[in-house]
Protein backbone atom coordinates (compact mmCIF):
# COMPACT_ATOMS: atom_id res chain seq x y z
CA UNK A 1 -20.30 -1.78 -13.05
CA UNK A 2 -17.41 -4.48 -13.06
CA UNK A 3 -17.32 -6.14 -9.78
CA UNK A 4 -13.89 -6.48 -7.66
CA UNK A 5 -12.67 -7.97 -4.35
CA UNK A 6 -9.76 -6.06 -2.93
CA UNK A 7 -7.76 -8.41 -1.38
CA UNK A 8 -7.37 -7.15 1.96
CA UNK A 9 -8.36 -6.84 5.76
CA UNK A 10 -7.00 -3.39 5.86
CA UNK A 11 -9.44 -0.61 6.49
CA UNK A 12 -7.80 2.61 5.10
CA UNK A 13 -5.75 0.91 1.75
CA UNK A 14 -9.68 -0.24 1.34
CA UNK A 15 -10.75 3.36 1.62
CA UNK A 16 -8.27 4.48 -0.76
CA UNK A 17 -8.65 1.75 -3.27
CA UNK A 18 -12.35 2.87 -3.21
CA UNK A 19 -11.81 6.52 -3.26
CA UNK A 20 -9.28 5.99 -6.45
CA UNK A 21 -11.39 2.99 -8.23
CA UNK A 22 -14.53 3.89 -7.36
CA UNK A 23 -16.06 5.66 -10.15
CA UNK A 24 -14.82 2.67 -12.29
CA UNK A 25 -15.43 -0.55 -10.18
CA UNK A 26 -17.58 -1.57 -7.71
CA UNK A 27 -15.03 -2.19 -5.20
CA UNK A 28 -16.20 -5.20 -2.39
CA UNK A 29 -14.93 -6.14 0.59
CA UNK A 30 -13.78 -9.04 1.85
CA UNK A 31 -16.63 -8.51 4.24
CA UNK A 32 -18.46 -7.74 1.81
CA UNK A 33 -17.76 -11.37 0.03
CA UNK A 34 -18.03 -13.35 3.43
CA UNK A 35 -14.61 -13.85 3.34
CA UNK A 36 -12.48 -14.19 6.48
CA UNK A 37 -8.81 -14.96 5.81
CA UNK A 38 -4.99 -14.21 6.68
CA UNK A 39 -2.81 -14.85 3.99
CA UNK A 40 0.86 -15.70 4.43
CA UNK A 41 2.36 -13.08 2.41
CA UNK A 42 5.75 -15.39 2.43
CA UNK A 43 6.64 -13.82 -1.02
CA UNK A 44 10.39 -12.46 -1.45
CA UNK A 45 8.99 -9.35 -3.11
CA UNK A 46 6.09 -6.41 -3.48
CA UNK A 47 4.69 -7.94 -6.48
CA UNK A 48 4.93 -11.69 -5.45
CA UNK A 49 2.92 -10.91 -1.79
CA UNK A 50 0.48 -8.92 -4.07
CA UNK A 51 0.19 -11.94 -6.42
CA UNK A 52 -0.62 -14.24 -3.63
CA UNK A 53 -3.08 -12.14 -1.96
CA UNK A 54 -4.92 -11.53 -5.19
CA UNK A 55 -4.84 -15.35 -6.02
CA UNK A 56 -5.71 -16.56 -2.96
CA UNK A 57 -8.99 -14.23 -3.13
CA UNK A 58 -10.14 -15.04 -6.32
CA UNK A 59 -10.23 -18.63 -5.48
CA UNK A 60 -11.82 -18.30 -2.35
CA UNK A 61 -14.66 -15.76 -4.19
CA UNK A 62 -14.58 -16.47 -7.83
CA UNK A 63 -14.07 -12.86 -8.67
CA UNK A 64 -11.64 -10.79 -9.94
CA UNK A 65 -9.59 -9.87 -6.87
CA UNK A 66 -6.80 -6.33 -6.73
CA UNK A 67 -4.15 -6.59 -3.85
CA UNK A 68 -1.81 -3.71 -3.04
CA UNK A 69 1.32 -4.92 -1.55
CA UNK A 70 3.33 -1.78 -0.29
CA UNK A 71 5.54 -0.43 1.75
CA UNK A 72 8.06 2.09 3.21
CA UNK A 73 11.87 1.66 1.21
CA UNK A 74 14.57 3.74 2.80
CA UNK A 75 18.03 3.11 1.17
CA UNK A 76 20.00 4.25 4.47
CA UNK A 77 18.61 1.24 5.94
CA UNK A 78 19.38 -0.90 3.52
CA UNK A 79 15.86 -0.69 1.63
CA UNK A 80 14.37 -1.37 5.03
CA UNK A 81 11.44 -1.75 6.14
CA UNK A 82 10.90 -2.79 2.51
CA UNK A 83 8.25 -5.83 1.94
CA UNK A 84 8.46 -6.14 6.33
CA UNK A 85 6.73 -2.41 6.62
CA UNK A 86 3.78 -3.55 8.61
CA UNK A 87 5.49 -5.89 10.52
CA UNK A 88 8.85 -3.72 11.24
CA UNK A 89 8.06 -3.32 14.82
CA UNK A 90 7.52 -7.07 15.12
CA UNK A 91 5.11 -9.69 14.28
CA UNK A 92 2.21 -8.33 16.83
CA UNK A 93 3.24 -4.42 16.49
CA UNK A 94 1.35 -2.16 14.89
CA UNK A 95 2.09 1.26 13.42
CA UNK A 96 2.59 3.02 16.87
CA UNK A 97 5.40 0.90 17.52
CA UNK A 98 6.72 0.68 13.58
CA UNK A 99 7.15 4.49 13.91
CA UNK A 100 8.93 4.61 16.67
CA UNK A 101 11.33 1.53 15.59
CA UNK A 102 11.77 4.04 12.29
CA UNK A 103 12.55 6.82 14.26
CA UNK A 104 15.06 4.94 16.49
CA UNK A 105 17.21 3.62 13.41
CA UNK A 106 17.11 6.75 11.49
CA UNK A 107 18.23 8.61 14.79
CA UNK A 108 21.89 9.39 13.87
CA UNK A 109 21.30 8.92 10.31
CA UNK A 110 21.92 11.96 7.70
CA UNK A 111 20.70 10.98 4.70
CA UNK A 112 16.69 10.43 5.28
CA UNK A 113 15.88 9.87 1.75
CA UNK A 114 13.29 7.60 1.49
CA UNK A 115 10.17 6.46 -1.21
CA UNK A 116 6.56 4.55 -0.54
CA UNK A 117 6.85 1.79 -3.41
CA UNK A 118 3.37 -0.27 -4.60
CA UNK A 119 2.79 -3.06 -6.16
CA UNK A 120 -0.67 -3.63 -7.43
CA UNK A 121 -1.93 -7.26 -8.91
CA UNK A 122 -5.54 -7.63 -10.33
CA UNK A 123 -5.94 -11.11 -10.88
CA UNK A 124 -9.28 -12.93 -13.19
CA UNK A 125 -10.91 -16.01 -12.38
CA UNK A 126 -9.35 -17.31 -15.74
CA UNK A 127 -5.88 -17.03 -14.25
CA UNK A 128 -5.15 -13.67 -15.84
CA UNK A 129 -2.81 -11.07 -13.99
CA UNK A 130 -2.46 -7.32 -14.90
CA UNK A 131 -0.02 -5.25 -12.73
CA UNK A 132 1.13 -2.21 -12.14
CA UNK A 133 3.90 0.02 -10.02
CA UNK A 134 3.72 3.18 -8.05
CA UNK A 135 6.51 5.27 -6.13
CA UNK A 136 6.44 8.02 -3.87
CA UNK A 137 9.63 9.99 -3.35
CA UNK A 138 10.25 11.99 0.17
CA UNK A 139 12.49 11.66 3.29
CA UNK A 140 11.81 10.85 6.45
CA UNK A 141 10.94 13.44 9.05
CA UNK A 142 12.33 13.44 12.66
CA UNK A 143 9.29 13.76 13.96
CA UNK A 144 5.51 12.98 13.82
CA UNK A 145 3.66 15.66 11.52
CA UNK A 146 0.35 15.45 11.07
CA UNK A 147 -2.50 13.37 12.07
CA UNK A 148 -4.47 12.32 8.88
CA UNK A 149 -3.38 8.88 6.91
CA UNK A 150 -2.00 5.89 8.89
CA UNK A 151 1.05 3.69 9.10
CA UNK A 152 4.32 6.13 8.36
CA UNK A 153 2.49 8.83 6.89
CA UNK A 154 3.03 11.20 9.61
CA UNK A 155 6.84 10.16 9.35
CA UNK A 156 6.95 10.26 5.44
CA UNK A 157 7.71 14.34 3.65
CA UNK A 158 6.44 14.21 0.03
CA UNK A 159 8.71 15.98 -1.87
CA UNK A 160 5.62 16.27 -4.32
CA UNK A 161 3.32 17.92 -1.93
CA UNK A 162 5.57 19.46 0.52
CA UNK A 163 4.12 18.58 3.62
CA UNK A 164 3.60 14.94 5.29
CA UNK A 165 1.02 12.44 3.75
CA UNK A 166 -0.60 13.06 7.42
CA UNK A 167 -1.04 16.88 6.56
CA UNK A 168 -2.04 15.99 3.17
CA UNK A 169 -6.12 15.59 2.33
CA UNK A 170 -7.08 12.61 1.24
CA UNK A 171 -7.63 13.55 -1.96
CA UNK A 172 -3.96 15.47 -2.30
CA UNK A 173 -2.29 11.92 -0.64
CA UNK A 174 -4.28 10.32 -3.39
CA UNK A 175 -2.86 12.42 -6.04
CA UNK A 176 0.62 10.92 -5.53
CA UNK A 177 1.14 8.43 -3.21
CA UNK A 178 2.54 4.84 -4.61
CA UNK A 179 -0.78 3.52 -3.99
CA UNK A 180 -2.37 6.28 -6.35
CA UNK A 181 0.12 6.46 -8.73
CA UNK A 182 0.19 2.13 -9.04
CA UNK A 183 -3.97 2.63 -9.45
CA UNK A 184 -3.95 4.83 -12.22
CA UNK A 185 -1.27 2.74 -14.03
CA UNK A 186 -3.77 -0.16 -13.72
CA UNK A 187 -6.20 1.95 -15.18
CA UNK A 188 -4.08 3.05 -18.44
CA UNK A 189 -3.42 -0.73 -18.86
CA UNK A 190 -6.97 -2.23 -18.68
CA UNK A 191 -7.55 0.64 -20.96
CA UNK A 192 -5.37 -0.48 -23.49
């Protein structure tokens, strides 16, 4: 089974990179690899933080290295948090604090519209990069529902699944998140 780094210190987008790839690729860790490392994701975009993530990896493992670079896009907002989703709080906050920062600028705001966006870069040792996109359409709730997931996904009604990503099962989140839906379009395009 094809070996691949996934290019990040984040426990849960590793669980769900495994629990989507896994039956494909033998997904490794950055642990895993020995690999201790921040990256600067100083990109202006999705894709380009995803590319440098990815890069960076490879060279520091000599593998094939998948980042996800993703994040919360609400258009009332301005597209905010956009590519600053896990920083939105601030640079030490974490997703206690992002939530509530959501919650406060969405207070008076109507239109809660709102979609999860991926961007997904698998990049070779030879310099090769395959990509892929994901979206997930909802709104944004007014309050917390839900206690499964992480970062907004007690905040974040899919209108796919009709309930918050925290009320969904992993394997139901799976089904249509951005992260899922970017994963399986990697998968049609290595295929090809």
């Amino acid at each position: 089974m094809k070996e691949i780094v996934a290019a990040t210190n984040n426990p849960d987008k590793l669980r769900e990179i495994r629990e989507i790839l896994g039956t494909k690729f033998s997904i490794l860790s950055l642990k895993d690899e020995g690999v201790s490392v921040e990256i600067d994701e100083n990109g202006l975009s999705f894709y380009d933080n995803a590319l440098i993530k990815a890069k960076t990896v490879t060279e520091l493992t000599g593998k094939p290295s998948l980042a996800d670079d993703s994040g919360l896009i609400v258009p009332a907002l301005g597209g905010a948090p956009g590519i600053y989703s896990a920083r939105y709080g601030g640079e030490d906050c974490d997703s206690l604090l992002n939530r509530a920062k959501l919650l406060k600028e969405m207070k008076n705001i109507e239109n809660r519209d709102a979609s999860f966006y991926s961007s997904i870069v698998l990049f070779f040792p030879d310099s090769t990069v395959v990509s892929a996109e994901g979206e997930a359409k909802g709104m944004i709730l007014k309050e917390e529902q839900g206690t499964k997931g992480f970062g907004y996904d007690s905040l974040f009604f899919s209108f796919a699944l009709k309930k918050s990503f925290a009320e969904a099962t992993p394997e139901e989140k799976n089904s249509v998140s951005h992260r899922g839906v970017a994963l399986k379009n990697l998968l049609k395009k290595l295929s090809e």
